[in-house]
C-alpha atoms as a PDB file:
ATOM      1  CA  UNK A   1     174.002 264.209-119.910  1.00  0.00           C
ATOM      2  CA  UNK A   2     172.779 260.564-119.377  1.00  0.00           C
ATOM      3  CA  UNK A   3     172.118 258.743-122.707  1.00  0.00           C
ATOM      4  CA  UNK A   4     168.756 256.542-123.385  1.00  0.00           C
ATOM      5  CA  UNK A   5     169.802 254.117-126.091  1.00  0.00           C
ATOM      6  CA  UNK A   6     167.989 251.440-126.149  1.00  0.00           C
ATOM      7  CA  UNK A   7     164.674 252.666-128.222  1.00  0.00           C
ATOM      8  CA  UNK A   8     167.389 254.403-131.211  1.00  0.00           C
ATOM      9  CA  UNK A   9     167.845 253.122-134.712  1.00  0.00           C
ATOM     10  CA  UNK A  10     171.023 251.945-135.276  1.00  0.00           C
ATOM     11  CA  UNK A  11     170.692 250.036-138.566  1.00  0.00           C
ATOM     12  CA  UNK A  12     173.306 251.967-140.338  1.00  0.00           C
ATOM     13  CA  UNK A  13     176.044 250.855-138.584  1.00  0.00           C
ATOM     14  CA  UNK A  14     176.643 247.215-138.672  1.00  0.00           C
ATOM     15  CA  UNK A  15     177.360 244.285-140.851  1.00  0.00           C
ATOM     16  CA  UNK A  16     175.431 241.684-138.527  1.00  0.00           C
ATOM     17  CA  UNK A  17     175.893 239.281-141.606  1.00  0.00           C
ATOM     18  CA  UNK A  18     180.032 239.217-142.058  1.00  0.00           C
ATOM     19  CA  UNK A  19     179.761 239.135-138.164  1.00  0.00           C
ATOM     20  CA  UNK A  20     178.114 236.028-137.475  1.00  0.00           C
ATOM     21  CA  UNK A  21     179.851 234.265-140.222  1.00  0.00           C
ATOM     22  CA  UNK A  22     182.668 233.796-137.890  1.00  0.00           C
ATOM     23  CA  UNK A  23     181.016 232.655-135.022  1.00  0.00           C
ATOM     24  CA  UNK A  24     181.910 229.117-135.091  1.00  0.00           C
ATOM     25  CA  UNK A  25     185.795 230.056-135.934  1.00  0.00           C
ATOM     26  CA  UNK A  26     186.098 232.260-133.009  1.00  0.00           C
ATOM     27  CA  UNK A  27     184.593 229.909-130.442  1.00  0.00           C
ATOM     28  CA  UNK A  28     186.913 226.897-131.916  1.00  0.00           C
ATOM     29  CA  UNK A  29     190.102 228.684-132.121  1.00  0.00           C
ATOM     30  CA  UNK A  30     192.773 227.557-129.459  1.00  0.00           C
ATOM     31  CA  UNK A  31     194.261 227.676-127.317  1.00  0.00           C
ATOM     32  CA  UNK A  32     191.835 231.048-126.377  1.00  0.00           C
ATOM     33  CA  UNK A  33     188.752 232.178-128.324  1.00  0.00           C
ATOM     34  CA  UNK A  34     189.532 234.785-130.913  1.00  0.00           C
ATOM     35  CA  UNK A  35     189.223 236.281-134.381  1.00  0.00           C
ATOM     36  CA  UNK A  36     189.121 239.091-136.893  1.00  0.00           C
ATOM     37  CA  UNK A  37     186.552 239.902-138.769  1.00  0.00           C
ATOM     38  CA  UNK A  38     186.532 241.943-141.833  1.00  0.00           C
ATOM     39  CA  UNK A  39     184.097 244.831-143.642  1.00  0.00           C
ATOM     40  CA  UNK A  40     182.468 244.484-139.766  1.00  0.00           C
ATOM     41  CA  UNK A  41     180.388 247.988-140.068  1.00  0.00           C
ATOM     42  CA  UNK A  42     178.714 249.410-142.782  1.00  0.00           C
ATOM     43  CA  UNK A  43     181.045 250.877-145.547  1.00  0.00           C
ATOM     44  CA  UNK A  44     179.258 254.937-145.459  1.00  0.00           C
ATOM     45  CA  UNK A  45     178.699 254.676-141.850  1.00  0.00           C
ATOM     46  CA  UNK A  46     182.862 253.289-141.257  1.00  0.00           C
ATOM     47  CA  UNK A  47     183.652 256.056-143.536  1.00  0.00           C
ATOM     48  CA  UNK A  48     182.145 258.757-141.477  1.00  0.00           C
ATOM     49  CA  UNK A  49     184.016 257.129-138.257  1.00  0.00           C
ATOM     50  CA  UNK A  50     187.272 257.310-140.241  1.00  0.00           C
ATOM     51  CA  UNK A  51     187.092 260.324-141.354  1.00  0.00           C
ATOM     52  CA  UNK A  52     185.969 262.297-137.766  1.00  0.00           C
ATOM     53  CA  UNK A  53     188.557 260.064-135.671  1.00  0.00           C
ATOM     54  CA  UNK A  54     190.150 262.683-132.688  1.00  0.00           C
ATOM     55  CA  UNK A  55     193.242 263.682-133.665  1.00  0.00           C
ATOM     56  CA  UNK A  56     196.012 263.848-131.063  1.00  0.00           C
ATOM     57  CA  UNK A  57     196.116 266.797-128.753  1.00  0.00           C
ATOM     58  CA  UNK A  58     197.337 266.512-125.593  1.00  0.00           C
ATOM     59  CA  UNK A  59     194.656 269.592-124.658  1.00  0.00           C
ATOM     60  CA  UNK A  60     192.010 267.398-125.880  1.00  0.00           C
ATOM     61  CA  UNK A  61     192.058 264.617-123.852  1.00  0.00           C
ATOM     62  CA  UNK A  62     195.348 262.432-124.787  1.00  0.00           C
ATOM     63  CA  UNK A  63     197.686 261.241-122.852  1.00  0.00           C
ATOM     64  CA  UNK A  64     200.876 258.779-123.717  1.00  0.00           C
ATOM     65  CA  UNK A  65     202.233 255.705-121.924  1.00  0.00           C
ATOM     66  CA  UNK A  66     205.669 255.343-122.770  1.00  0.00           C
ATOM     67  CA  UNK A  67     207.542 252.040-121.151  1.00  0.00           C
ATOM     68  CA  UNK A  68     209.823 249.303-121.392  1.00  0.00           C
ATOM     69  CA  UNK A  69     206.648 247.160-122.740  1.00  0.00           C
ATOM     70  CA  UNK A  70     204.655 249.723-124.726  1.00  0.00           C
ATOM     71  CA  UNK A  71     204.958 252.997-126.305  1.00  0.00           C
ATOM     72  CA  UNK A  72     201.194 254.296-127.332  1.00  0.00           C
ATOM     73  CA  UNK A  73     198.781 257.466-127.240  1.00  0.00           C
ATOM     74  CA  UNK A  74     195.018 256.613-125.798  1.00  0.00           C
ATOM     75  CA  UNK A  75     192.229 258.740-124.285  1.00  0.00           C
ATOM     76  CA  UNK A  76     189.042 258.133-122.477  1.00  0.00           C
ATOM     77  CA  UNK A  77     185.688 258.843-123.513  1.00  0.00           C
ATOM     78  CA  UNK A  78     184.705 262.382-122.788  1.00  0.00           C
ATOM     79  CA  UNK A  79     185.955 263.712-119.399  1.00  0.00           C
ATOM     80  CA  UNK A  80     186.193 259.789-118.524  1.00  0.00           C
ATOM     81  CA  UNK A  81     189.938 258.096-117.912  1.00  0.00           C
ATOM     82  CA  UNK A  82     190.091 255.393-120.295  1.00  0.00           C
ATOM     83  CA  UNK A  83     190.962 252.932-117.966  1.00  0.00           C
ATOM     84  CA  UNK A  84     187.629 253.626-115.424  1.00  0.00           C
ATOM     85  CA  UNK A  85     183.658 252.684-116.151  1.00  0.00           C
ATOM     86  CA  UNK A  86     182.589 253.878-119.478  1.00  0.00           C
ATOM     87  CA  UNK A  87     179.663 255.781-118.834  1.00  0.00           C
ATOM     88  CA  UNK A  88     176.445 256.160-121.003  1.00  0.00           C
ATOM     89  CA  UNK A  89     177.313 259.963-121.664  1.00  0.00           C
ATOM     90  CA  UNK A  90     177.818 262.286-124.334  1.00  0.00           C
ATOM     91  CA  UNK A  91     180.561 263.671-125.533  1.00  0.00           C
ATOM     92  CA  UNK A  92     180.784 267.005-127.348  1.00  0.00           C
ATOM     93  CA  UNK A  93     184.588 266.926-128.359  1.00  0.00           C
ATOM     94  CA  UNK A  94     183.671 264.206-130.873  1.00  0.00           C
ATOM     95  CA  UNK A  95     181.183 263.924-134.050  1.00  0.00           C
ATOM     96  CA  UNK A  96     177.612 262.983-133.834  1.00  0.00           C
ATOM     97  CA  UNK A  97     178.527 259.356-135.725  1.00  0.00           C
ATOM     98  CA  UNK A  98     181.042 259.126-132.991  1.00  0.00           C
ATOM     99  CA  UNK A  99     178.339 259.673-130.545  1.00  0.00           C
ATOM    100  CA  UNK A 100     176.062 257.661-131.960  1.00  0.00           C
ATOM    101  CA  UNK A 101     178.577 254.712-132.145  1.00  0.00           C
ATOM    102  CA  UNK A 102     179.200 255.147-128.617  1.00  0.00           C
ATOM    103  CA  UNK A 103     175.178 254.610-127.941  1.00  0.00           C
ATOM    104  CA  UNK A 104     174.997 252.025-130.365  1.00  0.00           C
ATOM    105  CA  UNK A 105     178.223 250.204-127.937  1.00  0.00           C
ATOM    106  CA  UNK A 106     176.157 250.578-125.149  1.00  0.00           C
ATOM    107  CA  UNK A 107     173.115 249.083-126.932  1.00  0.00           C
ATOM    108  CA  UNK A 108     170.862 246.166-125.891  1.00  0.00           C
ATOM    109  CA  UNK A 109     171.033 245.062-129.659  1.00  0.00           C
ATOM    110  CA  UNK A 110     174.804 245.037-129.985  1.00  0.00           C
ATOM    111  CA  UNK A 111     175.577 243.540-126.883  1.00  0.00           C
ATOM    112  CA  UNK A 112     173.353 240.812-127.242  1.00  0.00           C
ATOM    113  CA  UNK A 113     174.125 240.126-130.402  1.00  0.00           C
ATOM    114  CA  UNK A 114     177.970 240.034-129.550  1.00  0.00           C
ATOM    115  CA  UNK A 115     177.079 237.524-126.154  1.00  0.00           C
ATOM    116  CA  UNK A 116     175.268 235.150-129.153  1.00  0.00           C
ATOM    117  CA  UNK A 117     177.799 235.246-131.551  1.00  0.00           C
ATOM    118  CA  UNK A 118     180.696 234.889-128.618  1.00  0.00           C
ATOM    119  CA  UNK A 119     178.525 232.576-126.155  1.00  0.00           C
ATOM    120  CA  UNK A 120     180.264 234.368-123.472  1.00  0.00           C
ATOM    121  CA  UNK A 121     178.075 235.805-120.965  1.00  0.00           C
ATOM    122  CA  UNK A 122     178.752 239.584-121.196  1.00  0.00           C
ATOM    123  CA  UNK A 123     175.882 242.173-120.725  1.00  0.00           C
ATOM    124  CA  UNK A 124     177.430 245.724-120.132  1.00  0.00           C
ATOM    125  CA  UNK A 125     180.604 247.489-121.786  1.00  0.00           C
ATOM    126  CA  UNK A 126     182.645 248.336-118.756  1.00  0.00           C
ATOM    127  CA  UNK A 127     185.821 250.354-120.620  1.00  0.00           C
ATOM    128  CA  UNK A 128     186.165 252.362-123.823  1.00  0.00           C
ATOM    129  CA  UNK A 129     189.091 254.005-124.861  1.00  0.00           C
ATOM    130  CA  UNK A 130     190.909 255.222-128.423  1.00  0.00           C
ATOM    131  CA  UNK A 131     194.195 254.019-129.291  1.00  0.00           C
ATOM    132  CA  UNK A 132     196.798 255.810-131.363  1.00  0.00           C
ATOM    133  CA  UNK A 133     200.213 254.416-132.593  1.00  0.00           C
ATOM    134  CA  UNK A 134     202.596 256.391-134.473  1.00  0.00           C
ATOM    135  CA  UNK A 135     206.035 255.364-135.642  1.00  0.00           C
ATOM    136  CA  UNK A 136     208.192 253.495-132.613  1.00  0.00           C
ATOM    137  CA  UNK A 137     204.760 252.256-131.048  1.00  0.00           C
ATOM    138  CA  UNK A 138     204.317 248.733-129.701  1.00  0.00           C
ATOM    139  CA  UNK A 139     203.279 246.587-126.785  1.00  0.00           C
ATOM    140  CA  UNK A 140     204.906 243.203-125.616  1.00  0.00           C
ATOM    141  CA  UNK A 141     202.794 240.429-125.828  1.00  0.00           C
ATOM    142  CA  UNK A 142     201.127 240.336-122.175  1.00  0.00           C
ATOM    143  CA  UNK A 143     198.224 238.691-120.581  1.00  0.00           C
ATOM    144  CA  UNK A 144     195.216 240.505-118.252  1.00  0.00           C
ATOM    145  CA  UNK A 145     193.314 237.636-116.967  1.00  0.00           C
ATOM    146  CA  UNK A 146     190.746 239.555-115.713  1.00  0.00           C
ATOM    147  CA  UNK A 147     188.457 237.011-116.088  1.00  0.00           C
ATOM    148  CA  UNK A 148     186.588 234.119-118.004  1.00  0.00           C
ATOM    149  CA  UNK A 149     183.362 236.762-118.735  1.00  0.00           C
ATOM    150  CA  UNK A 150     185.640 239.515-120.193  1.00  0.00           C
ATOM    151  CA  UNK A 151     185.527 240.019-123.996  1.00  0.00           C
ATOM    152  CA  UNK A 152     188.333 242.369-125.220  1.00  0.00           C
ATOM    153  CA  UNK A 153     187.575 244.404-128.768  1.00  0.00           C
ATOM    154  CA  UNK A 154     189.599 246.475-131.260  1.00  0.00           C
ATOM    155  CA  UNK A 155     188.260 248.267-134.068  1.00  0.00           C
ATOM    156  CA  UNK A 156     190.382 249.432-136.831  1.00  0.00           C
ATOM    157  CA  UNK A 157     190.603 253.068-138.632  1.00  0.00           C
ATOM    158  CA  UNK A 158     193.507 253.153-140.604  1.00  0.00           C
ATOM    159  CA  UNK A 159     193.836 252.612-144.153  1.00  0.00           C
ATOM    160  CA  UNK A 160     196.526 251.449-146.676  1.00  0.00           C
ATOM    161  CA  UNK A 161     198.159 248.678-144.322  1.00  0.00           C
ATOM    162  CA  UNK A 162     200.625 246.577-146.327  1.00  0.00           C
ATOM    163  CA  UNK A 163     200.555 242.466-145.277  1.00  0.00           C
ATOM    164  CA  UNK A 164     203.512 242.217-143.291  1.00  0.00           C
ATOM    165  CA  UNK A 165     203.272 245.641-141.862  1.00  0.00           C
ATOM    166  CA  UNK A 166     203.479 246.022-137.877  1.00  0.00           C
ATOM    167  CA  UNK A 167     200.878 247.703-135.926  1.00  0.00           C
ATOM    168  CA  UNK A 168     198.123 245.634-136.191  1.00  0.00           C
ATOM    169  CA  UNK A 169     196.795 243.645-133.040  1.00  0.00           C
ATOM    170  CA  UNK A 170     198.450 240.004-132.769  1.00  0.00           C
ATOM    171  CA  UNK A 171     196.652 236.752-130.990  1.00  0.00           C
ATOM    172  CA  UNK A 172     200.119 234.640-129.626  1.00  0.00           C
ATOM    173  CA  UNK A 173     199.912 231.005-128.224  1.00  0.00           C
ATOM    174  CA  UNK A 174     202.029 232.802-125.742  1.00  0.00           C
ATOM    175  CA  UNK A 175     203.957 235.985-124.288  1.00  0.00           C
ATOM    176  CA  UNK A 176     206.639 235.871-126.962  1.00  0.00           C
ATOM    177  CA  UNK A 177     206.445 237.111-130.700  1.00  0.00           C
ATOM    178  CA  UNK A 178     207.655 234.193-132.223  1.00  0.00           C
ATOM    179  CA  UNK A 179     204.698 232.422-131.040  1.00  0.00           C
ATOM    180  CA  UNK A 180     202.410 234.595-133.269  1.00  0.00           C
ATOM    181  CA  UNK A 181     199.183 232.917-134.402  1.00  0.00           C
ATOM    182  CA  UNK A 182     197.411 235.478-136.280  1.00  0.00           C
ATOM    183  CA  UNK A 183     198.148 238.935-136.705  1.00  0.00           C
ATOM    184  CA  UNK A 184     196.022 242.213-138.273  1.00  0.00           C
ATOM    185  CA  UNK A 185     197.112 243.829-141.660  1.00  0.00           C
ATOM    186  CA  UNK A 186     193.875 244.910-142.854  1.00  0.00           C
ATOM    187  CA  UNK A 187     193.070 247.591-140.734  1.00  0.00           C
ATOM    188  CA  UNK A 188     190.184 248.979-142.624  1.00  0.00           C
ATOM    189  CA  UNK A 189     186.730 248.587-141.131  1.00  0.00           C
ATOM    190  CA  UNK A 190     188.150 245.168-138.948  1.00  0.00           C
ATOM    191  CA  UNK A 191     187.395 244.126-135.993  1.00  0.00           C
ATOM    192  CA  UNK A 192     189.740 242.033-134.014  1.00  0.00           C
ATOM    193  CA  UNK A 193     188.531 240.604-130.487  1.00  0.00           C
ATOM    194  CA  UNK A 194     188.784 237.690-128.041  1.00  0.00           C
ATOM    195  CA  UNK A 195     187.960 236.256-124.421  1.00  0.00           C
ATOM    196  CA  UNK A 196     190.302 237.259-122.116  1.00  0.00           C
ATOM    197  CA  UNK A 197     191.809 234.301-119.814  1.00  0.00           C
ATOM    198  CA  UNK A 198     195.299 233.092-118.553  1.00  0.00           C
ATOM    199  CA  UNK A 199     196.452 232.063-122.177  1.00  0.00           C
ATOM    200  CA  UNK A 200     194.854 235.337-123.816  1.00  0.00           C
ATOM    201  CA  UNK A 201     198.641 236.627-125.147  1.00  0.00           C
ATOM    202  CA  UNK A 202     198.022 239.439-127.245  1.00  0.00           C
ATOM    203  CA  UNK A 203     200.515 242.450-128.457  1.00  0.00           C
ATOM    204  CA  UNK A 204     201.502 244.556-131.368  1.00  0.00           C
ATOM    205  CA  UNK A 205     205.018 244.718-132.936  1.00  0.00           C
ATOM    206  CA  UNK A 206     207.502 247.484-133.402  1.00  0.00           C
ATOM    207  CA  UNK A 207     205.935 250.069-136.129  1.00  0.00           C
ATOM    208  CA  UNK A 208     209.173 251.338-138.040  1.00  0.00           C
ATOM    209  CA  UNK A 209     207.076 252.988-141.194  1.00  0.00           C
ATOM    210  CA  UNK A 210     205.437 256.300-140.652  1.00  0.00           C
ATOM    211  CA  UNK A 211     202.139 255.928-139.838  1.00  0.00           C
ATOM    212  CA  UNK A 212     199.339 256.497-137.752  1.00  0.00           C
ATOM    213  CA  UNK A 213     197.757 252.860-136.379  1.00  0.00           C
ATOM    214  CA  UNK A 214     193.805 254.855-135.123  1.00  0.00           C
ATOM    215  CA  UNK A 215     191.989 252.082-133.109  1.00  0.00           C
ATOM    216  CA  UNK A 216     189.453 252.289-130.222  1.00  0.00           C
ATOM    217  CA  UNK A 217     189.312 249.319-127.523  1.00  0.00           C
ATOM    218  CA  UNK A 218     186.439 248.218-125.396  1.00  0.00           C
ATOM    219  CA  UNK A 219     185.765 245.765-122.747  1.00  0.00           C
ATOM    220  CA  UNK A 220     182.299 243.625-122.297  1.00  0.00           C
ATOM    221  CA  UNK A 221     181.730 241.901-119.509  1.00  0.00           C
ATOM    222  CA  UNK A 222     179.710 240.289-117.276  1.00  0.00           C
ATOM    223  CA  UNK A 223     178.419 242.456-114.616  1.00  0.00           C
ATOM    224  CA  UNK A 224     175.583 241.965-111.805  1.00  0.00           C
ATOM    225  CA  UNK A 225     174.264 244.819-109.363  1.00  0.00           C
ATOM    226  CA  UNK A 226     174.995 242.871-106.187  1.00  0.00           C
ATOM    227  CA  UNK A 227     178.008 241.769-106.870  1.00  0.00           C
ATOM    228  CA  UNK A 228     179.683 243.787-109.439  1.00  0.00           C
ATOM    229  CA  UNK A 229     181.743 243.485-112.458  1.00  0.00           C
ATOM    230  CA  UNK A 230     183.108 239.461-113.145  1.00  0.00           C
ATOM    231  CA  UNK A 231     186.018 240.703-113.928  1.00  0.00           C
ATOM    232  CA  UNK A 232     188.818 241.291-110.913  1.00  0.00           C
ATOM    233  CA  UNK A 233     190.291 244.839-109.792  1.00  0.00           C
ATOM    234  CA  UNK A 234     187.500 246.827-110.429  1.00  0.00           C
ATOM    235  CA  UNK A 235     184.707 247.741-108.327  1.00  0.00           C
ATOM    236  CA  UNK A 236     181.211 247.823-109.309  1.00  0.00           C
ATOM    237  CA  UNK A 237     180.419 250.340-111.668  1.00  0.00           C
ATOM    238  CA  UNK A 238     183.352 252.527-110.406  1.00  0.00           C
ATOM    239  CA  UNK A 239     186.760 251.635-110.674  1.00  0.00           C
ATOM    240  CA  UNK A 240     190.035 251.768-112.773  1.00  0.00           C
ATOM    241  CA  UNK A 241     191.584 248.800-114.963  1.00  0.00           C
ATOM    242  CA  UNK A 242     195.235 248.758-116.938  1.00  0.00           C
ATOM    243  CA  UNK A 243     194.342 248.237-120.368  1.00  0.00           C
END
C-alpha cells in the first residue's frame, strides 16, 4: 500500500529545538561533518518507539552478517532488503508509531529540515534498515564513499549505557580505533549522523557485556529523476547498497 505523507501531522515526534542547536558543530567538525545529538525526539513519542522495537526472529524478517569486520543482526523495512530503495509503504509486522515514524522519515518536513540544519543537499531517504547488536557484535572502522550528497543516520533505542561501554556508533579521523574522535554512550533517544565522504571512518567496538545495542540506520541523499541517486552503485530508485 503506497503511503501519502506529506499532508500528516507529525508534531509529536521531534525535538526540532535540541536539533538545530547543533547545526553549526556538525558542519565545523573535521576532518568530516558529524555529530550526536541528544533527547532528539519527543520523550512519550521515543518511549512508544522503544518500547514496540522488532524483536529478533529470523521468521520475521532478520537476517545476520557475521565476518571478519562485523558481527550484527539488521532487517529491511517490510518485505524490503535493507540494503535496496526504501519504499513509501506500510508495514504491518511493526506498530502504528513505527509506521508513523517511517512516514514522518519520508516527510517533506523532516527532510527539509535535516538538508537546513546539514546544508547538504539531500531530498529523498534512499535506505532504511534496523540494527541489532548483542554481545560479540562490532564493525571495523570502514569508509563507504558513496558520495558528497549522502547523509548517513543512526537512531538509538537502548537504555542504561554506561560511559565507556562499547556498542555505540564511533566518528574516527581514520580506519583504526585508536584514532577515535567521538564515540556514543548515551544511547537513549540520540541521534548520531554524518556526511559520508572519503574520510567518513566510522565503526563500533567489540560489545563484551550482555546487551542488546537496538538502532535503525537510514540514508538521505540527493536524488534527481533523470539521473538518479548522487550516490554511486545504485540505480535510480531500484538498486542494492552495503550498509
Amino acid at each position: 500500500m503506497e503511503v501519502r505523507y506529506n499532508l500528516e501531522n507529525f508534531d509529536e515526534i521531534f525535538n526540532w529545538e535540541n536539533f538545530f542547536k547543533q547545526s553549526e558543530t556538525f558542519k565545523n567538525n573535521k576532518p568530516f561533518k558529524f555529530e550526536l545529538i541528544e533527547e532528539v525526539m519527543k520523550r512519550d513519542f521515543y518511549e512508544k518507539l522503544y518500547e514496540t522495537f522488532p524483536e529478533y526472529d529470523e521468521s520475521n524478517g532478520w537476517e545476520t552478517s557475521t565476518s571478519y569486520s562485523k558481527n550484527q543482526m539488521f532487517r529491511g523495512w517490510g518485505e524490503i532488503d535493507s540494503g535496496q530503495y526504501a519504499e513509501e509503504v506500510e508495514d504491518p509486522r511493526v506498530s502504528p508509531e513505527w509506521n508513523k515514524f517511517y512516514r514522518f522519515l519520508h516527510s517533506k518536513e523532516f527532510i527539509d529540515n535535516v538538508r537546513k540544519f546539514s546544508g547538504i543537499p539531500v531530498n529523498k531517504l534512499k535506505t532504511f534498515r534496523f540494527v541489532l547488536y548483542h554481545k560479540g557484535g562490532f564493525q571495523l572502522p570502514h569508509i563507504h564513499n558513496e558520495g558528497p550528497s549522502t547523509l548517513i543516520i543512526f537512531f538509538y533505542f537502548s537504555k542504561g549505557w554506561q560511559k565507556g561501554d562499547a556498542g555505540g556508533t564511533y566518528f574516527a579521523s581514520d580506519t583504526d580505533e585508536s584514532k577515535i574522535l567521538v564515540e556514543a554512550y548515551n544511547l537513549d533517544n540520540t541521534m548520531g549522523l554524518f556526511q559520508d565522504g572519503p574520510r567518513a571512518a566510522h565503526g563500533v567496538r567489540y560489545i563484551t557485556k550482555d546487551v542488546k545495542r537496538k538502532a535503525i540506520q537510514i540514508y538521505l541523499e540527493e536524488y534527481n529523476e533523470k539521473s538518479g541517486w548522487s550516490g554511486k552503485g545504485f540505480d535510480a530508485p531500484k538498486g542494492t547498497i552495503e550498509l
